[in-house]
Protein backbone atom coordinates (compact mmCIF):
# COMPACT_ATOMS: atom_id res chain seq x y z
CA UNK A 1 10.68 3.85 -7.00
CA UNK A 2 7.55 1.43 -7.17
CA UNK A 3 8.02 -1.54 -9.42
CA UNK A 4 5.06 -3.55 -10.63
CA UNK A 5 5.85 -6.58 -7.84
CA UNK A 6 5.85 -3.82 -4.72
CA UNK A 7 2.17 -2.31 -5.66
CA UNK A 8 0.82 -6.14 -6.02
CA UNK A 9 2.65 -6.39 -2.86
CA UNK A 10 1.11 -3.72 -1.28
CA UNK A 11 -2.53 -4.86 -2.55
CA UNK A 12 -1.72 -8.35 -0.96
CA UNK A 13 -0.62 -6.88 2.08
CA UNK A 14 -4.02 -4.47 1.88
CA UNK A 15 -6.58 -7.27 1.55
CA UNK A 16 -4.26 -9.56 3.99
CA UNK A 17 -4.79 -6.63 6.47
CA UNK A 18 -8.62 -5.88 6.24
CA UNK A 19 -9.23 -10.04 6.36
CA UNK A 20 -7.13 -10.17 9.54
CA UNK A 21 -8.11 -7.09 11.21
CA UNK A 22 -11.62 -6.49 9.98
CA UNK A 23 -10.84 -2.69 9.04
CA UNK A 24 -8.42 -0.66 6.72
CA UNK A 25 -5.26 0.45 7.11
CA UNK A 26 -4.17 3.88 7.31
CA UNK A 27 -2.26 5.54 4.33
CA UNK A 28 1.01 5.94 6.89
CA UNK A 29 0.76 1.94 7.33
CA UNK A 30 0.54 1.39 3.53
CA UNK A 31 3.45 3.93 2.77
CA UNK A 32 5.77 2.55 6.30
CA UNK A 33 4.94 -1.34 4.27
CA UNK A 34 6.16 0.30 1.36
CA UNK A 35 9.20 1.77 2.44
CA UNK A 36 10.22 -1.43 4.36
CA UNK A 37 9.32 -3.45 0.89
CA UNK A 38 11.69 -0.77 -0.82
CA UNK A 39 14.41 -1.24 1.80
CA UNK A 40 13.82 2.54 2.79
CA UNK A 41 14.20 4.53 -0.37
CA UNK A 42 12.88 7.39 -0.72
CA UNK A 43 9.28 7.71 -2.53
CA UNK A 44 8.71 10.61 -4.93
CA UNK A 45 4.87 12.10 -4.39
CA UNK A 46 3.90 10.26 -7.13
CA UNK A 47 4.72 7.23 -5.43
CA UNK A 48 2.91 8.41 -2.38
CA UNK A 49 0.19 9.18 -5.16
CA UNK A 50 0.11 5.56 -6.20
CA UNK A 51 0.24 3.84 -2.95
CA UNK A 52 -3.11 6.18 -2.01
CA UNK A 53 -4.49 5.14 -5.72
CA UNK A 54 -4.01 1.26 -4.55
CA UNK A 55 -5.16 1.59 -0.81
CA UNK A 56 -8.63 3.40 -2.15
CA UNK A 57 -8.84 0.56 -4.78
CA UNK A 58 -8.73 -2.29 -2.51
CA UNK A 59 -10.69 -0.63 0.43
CA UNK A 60 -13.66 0.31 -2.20
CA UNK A 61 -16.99 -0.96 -1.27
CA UNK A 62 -18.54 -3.57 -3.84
């Protein structure tokens, strides 16, 4: 289950990862940093839905 600190995690880890690498990560990247963050529990699909939600946020062209 997401909590509030593992989704600002995973934005952190988002923008950390396009100002290091100059491109975005893949939605498998964002969900295998998840699960690590999680210490490999299993995310519903509407985890899976939020993690996509966050990754499209934080990759979104100004």
């Amino acid at each position: 289950m997401l909590t509030t600190k593992i989704t600002y995690a995973l934005a952190d880890w988002i923008r950390e990862w396009r100002k290091c690498r100059n491109a975005n990560p893949s939605l498998e990247d964002c969900i295998k940093f998840t699960e690590w963050k999680i210490e490999n529990n299993e995310l519903t699909d509407g985890d899976r839905m939020i993690i996509e939600s966050i990754l499209l946020y934080e990759t979104e062209e100004s």
